[in-house]
Protein backbone atom coordinates (compact mmCIF):
# COMPACT_ATOMS: atom_id res chain seq x y z
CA UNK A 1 0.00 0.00 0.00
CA UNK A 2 1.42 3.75 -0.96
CA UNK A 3 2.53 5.79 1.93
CA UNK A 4 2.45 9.14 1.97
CA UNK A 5 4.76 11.50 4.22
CA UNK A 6 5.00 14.83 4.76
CA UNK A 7 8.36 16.45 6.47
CA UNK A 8 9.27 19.67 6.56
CA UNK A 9 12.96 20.93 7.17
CA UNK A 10 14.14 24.40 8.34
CA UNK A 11 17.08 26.57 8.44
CA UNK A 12 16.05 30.04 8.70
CA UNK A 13 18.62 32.87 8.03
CA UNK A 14 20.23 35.02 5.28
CA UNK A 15 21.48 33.49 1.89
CA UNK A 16 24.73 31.92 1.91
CA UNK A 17 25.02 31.41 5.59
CA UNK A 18 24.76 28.33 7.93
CA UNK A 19 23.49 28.12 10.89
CA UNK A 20 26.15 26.52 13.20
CA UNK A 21 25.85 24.74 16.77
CA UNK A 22 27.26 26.46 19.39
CA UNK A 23 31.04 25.51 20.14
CA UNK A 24 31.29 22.18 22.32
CA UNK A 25 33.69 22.43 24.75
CA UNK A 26 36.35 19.85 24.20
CA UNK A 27 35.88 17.12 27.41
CA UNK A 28 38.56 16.32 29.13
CA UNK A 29 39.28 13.38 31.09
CA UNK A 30 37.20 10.06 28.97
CA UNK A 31 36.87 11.66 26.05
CA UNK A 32 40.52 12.30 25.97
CA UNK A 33 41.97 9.85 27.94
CA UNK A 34 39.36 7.11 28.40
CA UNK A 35 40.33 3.45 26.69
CA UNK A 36 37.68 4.42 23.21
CA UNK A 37 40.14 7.31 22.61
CA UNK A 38 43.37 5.15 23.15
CA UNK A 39 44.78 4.96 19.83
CA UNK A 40 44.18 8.97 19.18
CA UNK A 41 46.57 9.75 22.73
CA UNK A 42 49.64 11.07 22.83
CA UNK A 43 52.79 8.28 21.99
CA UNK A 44 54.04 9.08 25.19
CA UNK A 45 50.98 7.86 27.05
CA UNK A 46 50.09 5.58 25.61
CA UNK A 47 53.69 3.43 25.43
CA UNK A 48 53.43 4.28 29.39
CA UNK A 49 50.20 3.13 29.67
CA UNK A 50 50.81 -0.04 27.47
CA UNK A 51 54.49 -1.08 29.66
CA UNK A 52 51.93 -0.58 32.69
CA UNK A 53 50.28 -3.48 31.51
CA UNK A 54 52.85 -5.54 30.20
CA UNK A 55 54.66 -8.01 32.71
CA UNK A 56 57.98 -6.93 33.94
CA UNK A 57 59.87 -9.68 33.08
CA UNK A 58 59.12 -8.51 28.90
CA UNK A 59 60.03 -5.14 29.73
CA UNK A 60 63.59 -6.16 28.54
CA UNK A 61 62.49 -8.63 25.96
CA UNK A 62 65.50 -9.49 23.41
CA UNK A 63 64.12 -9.10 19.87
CA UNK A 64 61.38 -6.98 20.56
CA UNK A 65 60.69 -2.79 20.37
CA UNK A 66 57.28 -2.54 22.08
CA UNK A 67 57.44 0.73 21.46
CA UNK A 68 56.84 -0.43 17.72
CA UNK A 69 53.59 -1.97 18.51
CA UNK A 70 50.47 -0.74 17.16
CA UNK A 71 48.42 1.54 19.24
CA UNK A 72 45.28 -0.83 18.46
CA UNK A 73 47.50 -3.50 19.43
CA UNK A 74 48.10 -2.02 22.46
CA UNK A 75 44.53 -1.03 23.38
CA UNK A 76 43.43 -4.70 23.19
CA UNK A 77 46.48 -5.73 25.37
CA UNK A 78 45.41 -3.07 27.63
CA UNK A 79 41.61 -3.29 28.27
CA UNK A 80 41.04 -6.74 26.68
CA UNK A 81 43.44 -9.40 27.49
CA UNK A 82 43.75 -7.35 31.20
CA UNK A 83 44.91 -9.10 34.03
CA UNK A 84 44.44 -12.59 32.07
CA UNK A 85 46.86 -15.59 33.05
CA UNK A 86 48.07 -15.74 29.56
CA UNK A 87 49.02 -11.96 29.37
CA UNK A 88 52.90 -12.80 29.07
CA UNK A 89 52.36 -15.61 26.35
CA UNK A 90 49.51 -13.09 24.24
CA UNK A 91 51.79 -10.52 24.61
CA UNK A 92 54.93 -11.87 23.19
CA UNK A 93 52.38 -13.32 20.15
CA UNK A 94 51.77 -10.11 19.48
CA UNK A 95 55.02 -8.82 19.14
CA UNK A 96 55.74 -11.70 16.68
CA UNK A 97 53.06 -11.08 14.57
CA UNK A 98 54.30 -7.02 14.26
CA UNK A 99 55.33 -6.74 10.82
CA UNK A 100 54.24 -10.07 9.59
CA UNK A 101 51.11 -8.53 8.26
CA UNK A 102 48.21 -5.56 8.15
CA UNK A 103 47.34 -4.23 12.25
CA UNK A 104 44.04 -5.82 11.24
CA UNK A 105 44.98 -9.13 10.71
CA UNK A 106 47.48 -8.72 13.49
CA UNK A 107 44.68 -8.11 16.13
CA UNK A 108 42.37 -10.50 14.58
CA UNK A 109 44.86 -13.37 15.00
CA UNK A 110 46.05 -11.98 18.78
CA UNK A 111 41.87 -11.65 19.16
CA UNK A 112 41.27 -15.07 18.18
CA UNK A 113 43.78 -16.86 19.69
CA UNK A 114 42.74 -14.95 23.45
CA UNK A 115 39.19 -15.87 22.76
CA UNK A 116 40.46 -19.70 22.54
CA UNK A 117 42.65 -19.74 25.96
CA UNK A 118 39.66 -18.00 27.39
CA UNK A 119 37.15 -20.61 26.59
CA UNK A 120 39.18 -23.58 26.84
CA UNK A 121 39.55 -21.96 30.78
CA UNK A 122 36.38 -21.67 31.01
CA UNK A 123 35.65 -25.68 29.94
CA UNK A 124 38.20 -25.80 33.45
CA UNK A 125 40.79 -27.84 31.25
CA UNK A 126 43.09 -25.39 31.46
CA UNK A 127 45.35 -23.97 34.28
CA UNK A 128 48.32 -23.44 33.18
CA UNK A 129 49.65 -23.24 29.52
CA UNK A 130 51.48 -26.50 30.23
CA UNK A 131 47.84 -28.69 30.46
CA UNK A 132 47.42 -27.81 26.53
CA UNK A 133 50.32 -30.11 25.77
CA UNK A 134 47.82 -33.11 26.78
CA UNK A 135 45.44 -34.00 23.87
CA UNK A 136 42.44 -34.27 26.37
CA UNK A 137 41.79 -30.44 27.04
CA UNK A 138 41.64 -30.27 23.31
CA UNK A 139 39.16 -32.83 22.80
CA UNK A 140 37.31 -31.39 25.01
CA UNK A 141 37.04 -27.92 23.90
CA UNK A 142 36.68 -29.07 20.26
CA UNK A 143 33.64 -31.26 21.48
CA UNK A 144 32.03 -28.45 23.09
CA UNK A 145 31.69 -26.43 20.17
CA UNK A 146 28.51 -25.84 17.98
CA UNK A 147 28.92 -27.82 15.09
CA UNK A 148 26.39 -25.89 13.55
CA UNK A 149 28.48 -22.85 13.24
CA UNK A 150 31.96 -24.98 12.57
CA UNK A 151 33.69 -22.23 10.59
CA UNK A 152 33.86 -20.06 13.55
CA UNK A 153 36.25 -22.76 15.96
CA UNK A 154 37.62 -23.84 12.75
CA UNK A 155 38.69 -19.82 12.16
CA UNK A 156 39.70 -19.47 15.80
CA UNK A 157 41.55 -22.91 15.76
CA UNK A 158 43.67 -21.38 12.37
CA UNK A 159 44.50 -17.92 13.89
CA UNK A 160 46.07 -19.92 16.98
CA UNK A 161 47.96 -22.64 14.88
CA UNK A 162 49.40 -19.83 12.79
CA UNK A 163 50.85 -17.88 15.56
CA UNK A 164 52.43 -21.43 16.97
CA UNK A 165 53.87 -22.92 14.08
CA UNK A 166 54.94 -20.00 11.81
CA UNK A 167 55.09 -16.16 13.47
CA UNK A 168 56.49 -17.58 16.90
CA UNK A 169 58.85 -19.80 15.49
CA UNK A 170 60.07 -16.78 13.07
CA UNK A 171 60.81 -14.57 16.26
CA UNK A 172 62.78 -17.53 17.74
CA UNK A 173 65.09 -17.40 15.12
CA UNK A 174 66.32 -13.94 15.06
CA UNK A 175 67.61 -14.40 18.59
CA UNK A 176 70.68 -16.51 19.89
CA UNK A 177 70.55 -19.32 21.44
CA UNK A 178 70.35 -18.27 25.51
CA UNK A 179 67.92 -16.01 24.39
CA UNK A 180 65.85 -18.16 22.62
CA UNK A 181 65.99 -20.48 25.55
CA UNK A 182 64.55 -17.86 27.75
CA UNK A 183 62.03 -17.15 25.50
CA UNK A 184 60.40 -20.51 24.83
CA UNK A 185 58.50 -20.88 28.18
CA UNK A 186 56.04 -17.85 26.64
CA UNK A 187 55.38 -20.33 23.51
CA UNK A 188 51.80 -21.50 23.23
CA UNK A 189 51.37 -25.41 23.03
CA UNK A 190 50.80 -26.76 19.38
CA UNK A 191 47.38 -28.35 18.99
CA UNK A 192 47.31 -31.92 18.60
CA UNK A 193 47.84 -32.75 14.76
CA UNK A 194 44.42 -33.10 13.05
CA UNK A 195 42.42 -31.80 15.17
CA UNK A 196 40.89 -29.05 12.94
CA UNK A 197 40.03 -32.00 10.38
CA UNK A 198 38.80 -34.09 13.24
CA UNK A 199 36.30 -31.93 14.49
CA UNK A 200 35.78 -29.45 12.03
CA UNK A 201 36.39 -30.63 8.51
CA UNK A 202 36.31 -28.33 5.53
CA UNK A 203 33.86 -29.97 4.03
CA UNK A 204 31.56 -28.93 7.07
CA UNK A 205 33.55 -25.46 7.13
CA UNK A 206 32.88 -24.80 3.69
CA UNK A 207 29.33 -25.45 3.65
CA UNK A 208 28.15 -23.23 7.15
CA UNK A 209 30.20 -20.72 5.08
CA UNK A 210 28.33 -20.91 1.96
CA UNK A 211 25.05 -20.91 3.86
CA UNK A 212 26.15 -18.32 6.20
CA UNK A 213 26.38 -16.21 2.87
CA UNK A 214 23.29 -17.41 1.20
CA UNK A 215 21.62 -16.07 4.25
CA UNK A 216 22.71 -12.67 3.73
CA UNK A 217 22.95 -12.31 -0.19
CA UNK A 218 19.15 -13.51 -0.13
CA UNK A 219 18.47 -10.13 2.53
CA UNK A 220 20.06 -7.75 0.30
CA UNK A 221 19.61 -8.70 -3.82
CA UNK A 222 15.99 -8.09 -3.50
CA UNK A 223 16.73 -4.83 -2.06
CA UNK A 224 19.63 -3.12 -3.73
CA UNK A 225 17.70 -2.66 -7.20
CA UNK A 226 15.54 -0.67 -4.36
CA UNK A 227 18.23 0.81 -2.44
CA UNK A 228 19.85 2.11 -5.32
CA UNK A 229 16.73 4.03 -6.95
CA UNK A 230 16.48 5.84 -3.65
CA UNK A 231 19.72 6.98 -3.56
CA UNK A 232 19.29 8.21 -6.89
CA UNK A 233 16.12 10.04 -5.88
CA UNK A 234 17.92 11.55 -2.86
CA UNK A 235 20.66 12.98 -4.86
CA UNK A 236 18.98 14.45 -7.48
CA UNK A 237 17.13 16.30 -4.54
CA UNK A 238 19.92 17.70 -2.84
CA UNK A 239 21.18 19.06 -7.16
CA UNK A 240 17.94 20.43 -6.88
CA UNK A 241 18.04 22.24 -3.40
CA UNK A 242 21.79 23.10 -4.45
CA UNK A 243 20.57 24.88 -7.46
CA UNK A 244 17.57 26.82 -5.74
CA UNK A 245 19.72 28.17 -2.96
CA UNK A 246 22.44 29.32 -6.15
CA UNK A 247 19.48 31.06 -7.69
CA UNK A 248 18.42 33.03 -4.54
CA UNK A 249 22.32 33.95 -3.95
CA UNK A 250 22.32 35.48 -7.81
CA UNK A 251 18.94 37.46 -7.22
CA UNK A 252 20.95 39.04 -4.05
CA UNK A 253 24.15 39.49 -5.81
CA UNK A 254 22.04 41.09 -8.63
CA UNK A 255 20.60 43.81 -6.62
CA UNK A 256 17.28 42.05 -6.68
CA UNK A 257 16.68 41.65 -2.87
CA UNK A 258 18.23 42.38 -0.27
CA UNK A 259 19.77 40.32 3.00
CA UNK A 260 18.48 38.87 5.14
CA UNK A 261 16.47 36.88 2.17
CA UNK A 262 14.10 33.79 3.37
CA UNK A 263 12.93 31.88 0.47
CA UNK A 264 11.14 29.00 0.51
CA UNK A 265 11.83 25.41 -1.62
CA UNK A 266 9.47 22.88 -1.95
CA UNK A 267 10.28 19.48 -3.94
CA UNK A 268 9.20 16.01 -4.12
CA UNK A 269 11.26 12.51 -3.58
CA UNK A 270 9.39 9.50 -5.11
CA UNK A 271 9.48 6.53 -2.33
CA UNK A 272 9.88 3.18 -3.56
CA UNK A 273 7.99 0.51 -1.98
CA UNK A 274 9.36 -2.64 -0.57
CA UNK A 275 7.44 -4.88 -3.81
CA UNK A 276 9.06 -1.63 -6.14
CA UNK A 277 5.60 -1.79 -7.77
CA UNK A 278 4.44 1.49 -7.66
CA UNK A 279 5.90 4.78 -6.42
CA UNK A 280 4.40 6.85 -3.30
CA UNK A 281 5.41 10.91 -2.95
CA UNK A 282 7.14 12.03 -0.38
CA UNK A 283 6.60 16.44 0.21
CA UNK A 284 9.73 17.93 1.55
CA UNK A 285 9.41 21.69 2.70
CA UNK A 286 12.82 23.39 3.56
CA UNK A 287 13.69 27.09 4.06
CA UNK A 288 17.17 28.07 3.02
């Protein structure tokens, strides 16, 4: 069924002017220093904020600037992965994956692989890093998981393994051999082999995916053919409005009128229903 609307807009004042909010005073305190503003702080604060967190013993890590870390990096260290038991081991994962690839992918991997340790602590088979070198806590986690949605532990699984066998590994090697002594009690234990094909085959993996997408793409290609005619309508609207208030500025350029000049500008945008079967008018009535 057609819907009509009727909304009016105003912005009263002379030609060529804007009305403009009054000045906000800039906040101090969580707007500038609270964790959603971390990454826009000063360097200085937030490197001090960020060796704050990080365990003492890393503070002198061989092989590692911290200060090189990303400041989304360090925001997740900060306020995510917290006070957690496997701060040290995250930690040093994340300054092996620096460099390795995009600061998105870095924190999705460090993201992923925290979200893991979390829930195989919370399934109270783990403890200590050291229980993940028996196959049992793995088992168990896998087995807990909703096979329904098998991409997701097969993702999380992946981000983990990758860190273990190749970024890890690759910081290991830059360093000699005392040093890469101390460093392998931060290593995170290897899964057993085959468990992501155990639990969560491809096969599976590939087909939650594919519906996963079939769900969405079957939301939106009905609507775009819709989406996009209304974005065409709302653009040609705002040419039009553009080109009234240009018209008014000539006539008081010309001499015609004089300031402060109020004129009014009416216009239409057609409104495509959801079935895109017919077209319903929507009045807009603006002062410029």
């Amino acid at each position: 069924m057609d819907q009509r609307q009727s909304t009016e807009r105003r912005a009263e004042g002379p030609v060529g002017t804007f009305e403009q909010a009054p000045p906000q005073r800039k906040q101090r305190g969580t707007r500038r220093t609270g964790q959603r503003y971390f990454v826009n702080w000063e360097p200085e604060k937030q490197r001090e904020a960020f060796f704050t967190w990080l365990p003492k013993e890393l503070h002198d890590t061989p092989g590692i600037d911290w200060t090189q870390l990303a400041p989304e990096i360090m925001r997740y260290c900060i306020y995510t992965i917290g006070t957690s038991p496997d701060a040290a081991a995250l930690a040093v994962s994340a300054a092996a994956l620096h460099g390795a690839m995009e600061v998105a992918s870095q924190l999705t991997a460090l993201r992923e692989a925290n979200v893991l340790l979390r829930e195989l602590r919370a399934a109270d088979v783990l403890r200590h890093l050291s229980d993940l070198k028996q196959e049992r806590a793995w088992d168990e986690w896998a087995r807990r998981q909703d096979q329904r949605h098998a991409s997701r532990a097969w993702h999380i699984l992946s981000c983990y393994i990758s860190i273990v066998t190749t970024h890890f590994p690759h910081y290991l090697l830059r360093l000699g051999p005392l040093e890469r002594a101390r460093m392998q009690q931060y290593a995170l234990p290897l899964p057993p082999l085959g468990l992501r094909e155990k639990y969560f085959p491809w096969k599976r993996v590939h087909a939650d995916q594919q519906a996963s997408r079939k769900a969405t793409t079957d939301i939106l290609v009905p609507l775009y053919p819709i989406l996009r005619q209304l974005i065409r309508f709302r653009k040609q609207l705002a040419e039009r409005t553009l080109l009234a208030i240009r018209s008014a500025r000539r006539k008081v350029e010309a001499g015609e009128t004089v300031l402060p000049y109020r004129f009014q500008q009416t216009d239409i945008i057609p409104e495509v229903n959801r079935d895109a079967s017919t077209i319903a008018e929507v009045q807009i009535t603006g002062r410029a």
